[in-house]
C-alpha atoms as a PDB file:
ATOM      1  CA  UNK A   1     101.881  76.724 126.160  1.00  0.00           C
ATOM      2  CA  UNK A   2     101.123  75.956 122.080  1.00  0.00           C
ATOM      3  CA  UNK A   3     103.931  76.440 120.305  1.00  0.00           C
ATOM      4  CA  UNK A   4     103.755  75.820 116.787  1.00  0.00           C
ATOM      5  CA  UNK A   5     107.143  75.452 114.166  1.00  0.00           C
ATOM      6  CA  UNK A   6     107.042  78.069 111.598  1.00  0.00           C
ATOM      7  CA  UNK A   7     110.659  78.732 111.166  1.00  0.00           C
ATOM      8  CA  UNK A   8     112.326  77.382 108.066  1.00  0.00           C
ATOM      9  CA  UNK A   9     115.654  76.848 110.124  1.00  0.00           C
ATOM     10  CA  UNK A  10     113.847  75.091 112.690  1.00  0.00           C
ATOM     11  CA  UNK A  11     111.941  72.694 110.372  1.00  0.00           C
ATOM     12  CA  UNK A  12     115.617  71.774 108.695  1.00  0.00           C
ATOM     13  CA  UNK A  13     117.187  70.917 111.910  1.00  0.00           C
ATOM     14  CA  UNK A  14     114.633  68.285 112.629  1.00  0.00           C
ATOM     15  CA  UNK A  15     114.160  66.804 108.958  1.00  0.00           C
ATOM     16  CA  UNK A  16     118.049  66.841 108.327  1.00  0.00           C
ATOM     17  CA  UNK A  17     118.459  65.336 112.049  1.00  0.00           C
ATOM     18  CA  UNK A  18     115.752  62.626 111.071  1.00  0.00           C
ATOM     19  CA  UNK A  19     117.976  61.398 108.378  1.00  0.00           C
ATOM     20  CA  UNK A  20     121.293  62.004 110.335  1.00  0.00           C
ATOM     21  CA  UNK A  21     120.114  59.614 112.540  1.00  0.00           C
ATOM     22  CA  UNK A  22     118.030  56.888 110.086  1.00  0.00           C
ATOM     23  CA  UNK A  23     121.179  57.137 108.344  1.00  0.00           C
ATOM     24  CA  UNK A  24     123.800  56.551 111.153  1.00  0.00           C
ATOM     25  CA  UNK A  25     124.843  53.534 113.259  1.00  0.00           C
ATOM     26  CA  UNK A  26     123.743  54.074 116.690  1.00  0.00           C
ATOM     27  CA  UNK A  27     125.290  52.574 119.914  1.00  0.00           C
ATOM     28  CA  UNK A  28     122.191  51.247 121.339  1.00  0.00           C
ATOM     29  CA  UNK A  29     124.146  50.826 124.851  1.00  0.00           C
ATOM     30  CA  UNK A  30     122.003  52.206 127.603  1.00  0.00           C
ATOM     31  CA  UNK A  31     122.691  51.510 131.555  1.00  0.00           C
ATOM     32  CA  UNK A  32     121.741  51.695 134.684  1.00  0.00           C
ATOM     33  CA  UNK A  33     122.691  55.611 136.161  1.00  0.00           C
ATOM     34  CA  UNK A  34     124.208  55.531 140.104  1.00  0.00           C
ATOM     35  CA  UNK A  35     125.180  57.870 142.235  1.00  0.00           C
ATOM     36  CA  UNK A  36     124.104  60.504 144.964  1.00  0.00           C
ATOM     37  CA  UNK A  37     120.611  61.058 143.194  1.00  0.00           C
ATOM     38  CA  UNK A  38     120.135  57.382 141.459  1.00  0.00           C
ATOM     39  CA  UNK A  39     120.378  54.259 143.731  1.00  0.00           C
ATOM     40  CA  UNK A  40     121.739  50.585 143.683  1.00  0.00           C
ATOM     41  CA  UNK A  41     119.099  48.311 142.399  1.00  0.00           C
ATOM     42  CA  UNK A  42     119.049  44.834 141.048  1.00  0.00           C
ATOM     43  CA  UNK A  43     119.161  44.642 137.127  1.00  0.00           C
ATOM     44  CA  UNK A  44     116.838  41.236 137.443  1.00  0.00           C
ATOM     45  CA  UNK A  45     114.115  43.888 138.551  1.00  0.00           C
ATOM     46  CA  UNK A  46     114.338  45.692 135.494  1.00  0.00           C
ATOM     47  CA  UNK A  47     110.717  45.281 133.937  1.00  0.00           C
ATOM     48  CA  UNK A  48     109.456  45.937 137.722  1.00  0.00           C
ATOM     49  CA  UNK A  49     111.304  49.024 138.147  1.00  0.00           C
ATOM     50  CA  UNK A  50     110.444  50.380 134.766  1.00  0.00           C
ATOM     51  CA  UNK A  51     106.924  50.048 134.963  1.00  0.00           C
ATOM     52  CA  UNK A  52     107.184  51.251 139.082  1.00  0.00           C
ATOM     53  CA  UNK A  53     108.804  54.162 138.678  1.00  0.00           C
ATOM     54  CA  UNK A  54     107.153  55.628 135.744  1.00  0.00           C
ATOM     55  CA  UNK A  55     103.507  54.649 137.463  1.00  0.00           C
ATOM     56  CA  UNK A  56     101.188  56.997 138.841  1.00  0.00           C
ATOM     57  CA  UNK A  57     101.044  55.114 142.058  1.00  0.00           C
ATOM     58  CA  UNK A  58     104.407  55.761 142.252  1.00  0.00           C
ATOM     59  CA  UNK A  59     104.191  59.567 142.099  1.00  0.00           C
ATOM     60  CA  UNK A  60     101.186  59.724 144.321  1.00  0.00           C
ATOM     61  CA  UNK A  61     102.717  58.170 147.129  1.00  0.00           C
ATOM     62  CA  UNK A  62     105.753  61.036 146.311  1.00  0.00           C
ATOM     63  CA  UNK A  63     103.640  63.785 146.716  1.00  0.00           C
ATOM     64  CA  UNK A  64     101.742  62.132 149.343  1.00  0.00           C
ATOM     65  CA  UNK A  65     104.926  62.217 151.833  1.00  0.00           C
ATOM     66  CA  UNK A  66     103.972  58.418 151.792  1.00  0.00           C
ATOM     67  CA  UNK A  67     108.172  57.193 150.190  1.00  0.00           C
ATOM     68  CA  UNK A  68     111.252  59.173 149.731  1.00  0.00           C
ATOM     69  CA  UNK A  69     112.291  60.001 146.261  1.00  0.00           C
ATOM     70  CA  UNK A  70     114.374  57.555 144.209  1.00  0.00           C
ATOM     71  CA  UNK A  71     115.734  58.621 140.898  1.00  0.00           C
ATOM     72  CA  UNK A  72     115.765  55.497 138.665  1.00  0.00           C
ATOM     73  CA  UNK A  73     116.925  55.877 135.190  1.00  0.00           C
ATOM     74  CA  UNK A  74     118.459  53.601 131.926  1.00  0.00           C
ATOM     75  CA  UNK A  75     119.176  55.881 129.174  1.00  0.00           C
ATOM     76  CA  UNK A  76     122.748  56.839 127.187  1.00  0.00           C
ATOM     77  CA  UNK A  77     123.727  60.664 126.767  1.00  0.00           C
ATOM     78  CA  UNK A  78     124.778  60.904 123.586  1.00  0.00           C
ATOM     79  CA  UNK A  79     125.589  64.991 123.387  1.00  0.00           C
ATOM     80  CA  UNK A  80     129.221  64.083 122.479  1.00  0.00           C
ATOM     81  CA  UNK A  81     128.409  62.037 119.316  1.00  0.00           C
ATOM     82  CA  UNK A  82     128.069  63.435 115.698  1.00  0.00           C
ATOM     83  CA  UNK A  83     124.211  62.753 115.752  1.00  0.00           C
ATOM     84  CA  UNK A  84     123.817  65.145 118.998  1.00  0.00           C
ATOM     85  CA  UNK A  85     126.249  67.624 118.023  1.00  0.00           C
ATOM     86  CA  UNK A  86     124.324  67.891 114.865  1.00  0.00           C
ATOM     87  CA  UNK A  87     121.011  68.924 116.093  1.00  0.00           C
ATOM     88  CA  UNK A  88     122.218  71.469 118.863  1.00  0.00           C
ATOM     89  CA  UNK A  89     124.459  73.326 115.662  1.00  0.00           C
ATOM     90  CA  UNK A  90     121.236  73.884 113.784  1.00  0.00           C
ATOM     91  CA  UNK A  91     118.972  75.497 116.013  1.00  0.00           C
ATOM     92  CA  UNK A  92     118.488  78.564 115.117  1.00  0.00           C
ATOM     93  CA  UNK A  93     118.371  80.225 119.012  1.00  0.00           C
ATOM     94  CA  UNK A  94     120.382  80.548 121.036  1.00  0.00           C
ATOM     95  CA  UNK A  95     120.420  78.370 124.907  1.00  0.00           C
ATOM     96  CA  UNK A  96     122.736  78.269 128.038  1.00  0.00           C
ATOM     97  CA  UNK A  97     122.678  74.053 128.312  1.00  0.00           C
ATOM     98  CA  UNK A  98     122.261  71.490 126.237  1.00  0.00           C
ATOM     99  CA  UNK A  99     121.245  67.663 127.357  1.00  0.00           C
ATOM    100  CA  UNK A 100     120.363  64.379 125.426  1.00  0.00           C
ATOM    101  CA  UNK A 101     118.985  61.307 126.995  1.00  0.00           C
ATOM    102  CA  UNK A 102     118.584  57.927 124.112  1.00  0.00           C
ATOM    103  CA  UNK A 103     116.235  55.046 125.395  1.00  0.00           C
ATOM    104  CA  UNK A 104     116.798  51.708 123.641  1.00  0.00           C
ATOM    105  CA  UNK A 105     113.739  50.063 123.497  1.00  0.00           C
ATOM    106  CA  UNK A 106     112.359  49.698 127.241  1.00  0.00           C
ATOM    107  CA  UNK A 107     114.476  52.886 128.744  1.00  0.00           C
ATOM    108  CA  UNK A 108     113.305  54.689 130.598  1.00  0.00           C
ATOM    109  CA  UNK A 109     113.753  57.886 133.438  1.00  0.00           C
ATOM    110  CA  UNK A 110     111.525  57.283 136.509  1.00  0.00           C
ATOM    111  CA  UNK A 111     109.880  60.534 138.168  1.00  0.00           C
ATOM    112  CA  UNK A 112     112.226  62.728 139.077  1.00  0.00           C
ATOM    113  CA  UNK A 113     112.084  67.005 139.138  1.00  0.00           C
ATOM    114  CA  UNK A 114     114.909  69.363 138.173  1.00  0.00           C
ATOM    115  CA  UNK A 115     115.261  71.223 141.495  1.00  0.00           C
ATOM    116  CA  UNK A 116     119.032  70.764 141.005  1.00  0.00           C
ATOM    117  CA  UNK A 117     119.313  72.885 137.571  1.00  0.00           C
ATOM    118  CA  UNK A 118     116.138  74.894 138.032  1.00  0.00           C
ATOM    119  CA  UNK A 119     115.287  76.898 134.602  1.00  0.00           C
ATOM    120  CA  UNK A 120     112.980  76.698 131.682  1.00  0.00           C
ATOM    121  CA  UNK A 121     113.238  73.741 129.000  1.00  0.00           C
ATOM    122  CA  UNK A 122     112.585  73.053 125.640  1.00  0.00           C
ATOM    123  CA  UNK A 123     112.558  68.812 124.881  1.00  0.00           C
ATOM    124  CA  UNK A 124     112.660  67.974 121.256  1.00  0.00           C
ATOM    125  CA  UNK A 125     111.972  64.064 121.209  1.00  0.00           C
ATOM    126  CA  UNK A 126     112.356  61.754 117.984  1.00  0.00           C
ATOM    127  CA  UNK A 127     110.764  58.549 118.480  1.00  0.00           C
ATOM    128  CA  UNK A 128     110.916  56.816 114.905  1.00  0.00           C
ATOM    129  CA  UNK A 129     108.008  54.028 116.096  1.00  0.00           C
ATOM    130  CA  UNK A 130     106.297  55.802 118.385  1.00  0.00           C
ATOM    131  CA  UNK A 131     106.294  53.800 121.441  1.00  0.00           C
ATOM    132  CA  UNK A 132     107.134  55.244 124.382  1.00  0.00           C
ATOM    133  CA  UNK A 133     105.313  58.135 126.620  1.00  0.00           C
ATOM    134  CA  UNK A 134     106.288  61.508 128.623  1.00  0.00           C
ATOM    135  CA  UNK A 135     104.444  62.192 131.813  1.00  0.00           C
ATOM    136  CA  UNK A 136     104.258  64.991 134.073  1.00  0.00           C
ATOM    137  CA  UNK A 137     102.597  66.492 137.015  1.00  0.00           C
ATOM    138  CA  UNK A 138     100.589  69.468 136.397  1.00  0.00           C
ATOM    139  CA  UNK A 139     102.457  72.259 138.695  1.00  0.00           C
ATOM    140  CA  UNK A 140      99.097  74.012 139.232  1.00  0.00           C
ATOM    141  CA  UNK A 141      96.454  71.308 139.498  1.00  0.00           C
ATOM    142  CA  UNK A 142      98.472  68.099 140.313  1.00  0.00           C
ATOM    143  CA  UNK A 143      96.894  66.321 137.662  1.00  0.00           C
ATOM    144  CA  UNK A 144      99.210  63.357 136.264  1.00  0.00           C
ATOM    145  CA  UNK A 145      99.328  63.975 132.718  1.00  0.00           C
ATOM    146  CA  UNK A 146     100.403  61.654 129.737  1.00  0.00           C
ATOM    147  CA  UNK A 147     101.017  62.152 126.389  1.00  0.00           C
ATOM    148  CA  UNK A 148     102.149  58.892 124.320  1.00  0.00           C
ATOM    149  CA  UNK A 149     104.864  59.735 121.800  1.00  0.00           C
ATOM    150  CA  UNK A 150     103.795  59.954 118.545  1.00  0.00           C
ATOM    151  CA  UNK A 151     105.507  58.628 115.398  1.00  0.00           C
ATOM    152  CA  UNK A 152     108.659  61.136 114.923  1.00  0.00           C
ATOM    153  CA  UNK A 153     109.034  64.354 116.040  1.00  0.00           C
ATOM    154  CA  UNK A 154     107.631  65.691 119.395  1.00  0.00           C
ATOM    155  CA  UNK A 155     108.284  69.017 121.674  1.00  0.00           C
ATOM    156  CA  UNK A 156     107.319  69.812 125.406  1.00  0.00           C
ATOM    157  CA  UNK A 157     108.375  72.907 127.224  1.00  0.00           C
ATOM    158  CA  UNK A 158     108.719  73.856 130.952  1.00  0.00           C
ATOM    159  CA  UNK A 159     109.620  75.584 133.830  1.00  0.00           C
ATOM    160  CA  UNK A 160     111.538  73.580 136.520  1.00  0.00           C
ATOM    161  CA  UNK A 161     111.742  76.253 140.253  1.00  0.00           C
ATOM    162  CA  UNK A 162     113.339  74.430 143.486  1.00  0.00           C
ATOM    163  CA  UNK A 163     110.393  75.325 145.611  1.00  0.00           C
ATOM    164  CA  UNK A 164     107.163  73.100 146.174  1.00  0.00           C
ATOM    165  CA  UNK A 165     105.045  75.644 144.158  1.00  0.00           C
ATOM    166  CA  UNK A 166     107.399  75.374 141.014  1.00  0.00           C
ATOM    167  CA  UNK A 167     109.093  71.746 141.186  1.00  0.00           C
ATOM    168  CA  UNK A 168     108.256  69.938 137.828  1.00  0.00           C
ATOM    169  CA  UNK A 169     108.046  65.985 138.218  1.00  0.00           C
ATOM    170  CA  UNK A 170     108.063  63.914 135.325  1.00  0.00           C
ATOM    171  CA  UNK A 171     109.331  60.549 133.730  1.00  0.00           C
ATOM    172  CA  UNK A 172     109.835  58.820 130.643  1.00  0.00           C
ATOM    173  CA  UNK A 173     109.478  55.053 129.260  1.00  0.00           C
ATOM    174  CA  UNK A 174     110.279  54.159 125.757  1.00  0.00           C
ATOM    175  CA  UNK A 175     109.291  50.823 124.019  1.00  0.00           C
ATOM    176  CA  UNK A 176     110.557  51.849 120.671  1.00  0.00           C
ATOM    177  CA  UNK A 177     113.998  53.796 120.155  1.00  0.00           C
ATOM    178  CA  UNK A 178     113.630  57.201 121.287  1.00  0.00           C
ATOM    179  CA  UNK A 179     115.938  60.342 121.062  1.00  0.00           C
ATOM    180  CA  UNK A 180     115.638  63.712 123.252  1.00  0.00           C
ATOM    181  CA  UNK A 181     117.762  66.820 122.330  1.00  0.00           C
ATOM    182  CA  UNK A 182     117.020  69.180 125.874  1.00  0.00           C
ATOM    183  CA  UNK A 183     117.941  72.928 125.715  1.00  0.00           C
ATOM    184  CA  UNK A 184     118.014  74.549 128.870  1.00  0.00           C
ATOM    185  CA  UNK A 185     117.328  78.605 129.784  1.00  0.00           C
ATOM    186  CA  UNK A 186     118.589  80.286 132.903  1.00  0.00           C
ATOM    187  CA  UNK A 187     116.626  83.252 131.886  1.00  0.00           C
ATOM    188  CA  UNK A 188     112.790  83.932 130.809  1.00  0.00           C
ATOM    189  CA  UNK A 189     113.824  86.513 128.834  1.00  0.00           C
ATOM    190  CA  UNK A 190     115.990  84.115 126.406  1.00  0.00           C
ATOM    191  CA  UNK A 191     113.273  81.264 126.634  1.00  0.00           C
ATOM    192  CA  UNK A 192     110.685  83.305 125.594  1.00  0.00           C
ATOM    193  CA  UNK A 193     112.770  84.551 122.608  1.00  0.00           C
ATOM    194  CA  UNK A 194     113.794  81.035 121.662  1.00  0.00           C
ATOM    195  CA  UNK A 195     110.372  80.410 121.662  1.00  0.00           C
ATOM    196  CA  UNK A 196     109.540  83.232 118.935  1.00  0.00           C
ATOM    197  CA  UNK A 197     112.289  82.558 117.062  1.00  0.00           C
ATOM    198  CA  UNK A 198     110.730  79.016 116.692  1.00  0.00           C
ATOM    199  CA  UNK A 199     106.779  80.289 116.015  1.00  0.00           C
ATOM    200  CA  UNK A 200     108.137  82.595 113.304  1.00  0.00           C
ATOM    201  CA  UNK A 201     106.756  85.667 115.554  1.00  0.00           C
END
């Protein structure tokens, strides 16, 4: 889906947001995530596991049946600090979840899908250098597609089901700081009117 910004509201929350955060001392602390869905590994193995679990050979073998799924990810949430808080108040729609993920240089989220909070997303991504990269699988044709972060502000929407037809896999590695601001919709109905709200229809 296109979706071009032609609300005023929606322009000010990412220009103000920009300087919020230009203007703001950020905790660059990111770590390592474990738990039921993210597994032990070995710090020394960072660059390997970075560059592994964002690969395409790694998702191949995934879909292939070939390994099991291992959800490796450094990033910091940062939904509880002013610079979070601020973006989600000036949105002009309205959402039913809110998430942030903040990769210092060389985060990063290996493939994973959302068949634990299935819904559809809207990902607004500051990346003030613009290195860094979002990929995802193509639901429909399996095609691995990337698209490199550009310099500032990027957006990428989706629909996340908890069946094989609907599962959305994707990952995430940053070279250069990079913020993400994720609103979540249990309902088409409200996504699809976020999404007007945002074109200016």
């Amino acid at each position: 889906m296109t979706l071009l910004i032609r609300n005023d509201k929606m322009h000010t929350a990412l220009e103000s947001t920009e300087d919020f955060v230009n203007n703001t001392i950020i905790d660059l602390l990111s770590t390592p995530r474990f738990g039921p869905r993210q597994p032990e590994w070995d710090i020394n193995d960072y660059d390997y596991i970075a560059r592994y679990s964002t690969s395409n050979e790694y998702i191949k073998s995934i879909l292939a049946g070939d390994v099991e799924p291992r959800y490796y990810s450094v990033t910091h949430p940062f939904g509880e600090e002013p610079y979070g808080k601020y973006f989600f108040d000036r949105l002009p729609y309205e959402f039913d979840e809110a998430t942030t993920a903040l990769y210092n240089p060389k985060g990063f989220v290996g493939w994973h899908n959302n068949d634990h909070t299935t819904g559809w997303f809207l990902m607004f991504t500051y990346n003030k250098e613009g290195h860094g990269f979002f990929k995802n699988v193509n639901p429909n044709t399996q095609e691995i597609v990337r698209y490199q972060d550009p310099k500032g502000w990027s957006w990428k929407n989706w629909y996340a089901g908890n069946t094989k037809e609907t599962e959305f896999w994707h990952c995430t590695y940053a070279l250069s700081l990079r913020f993400s601001w994720i609103t979540k919709f249990n309902s088409e109905e409200k996504y699809n009117k976020a999404c007007s709200i945002i074109s200016g229809k």
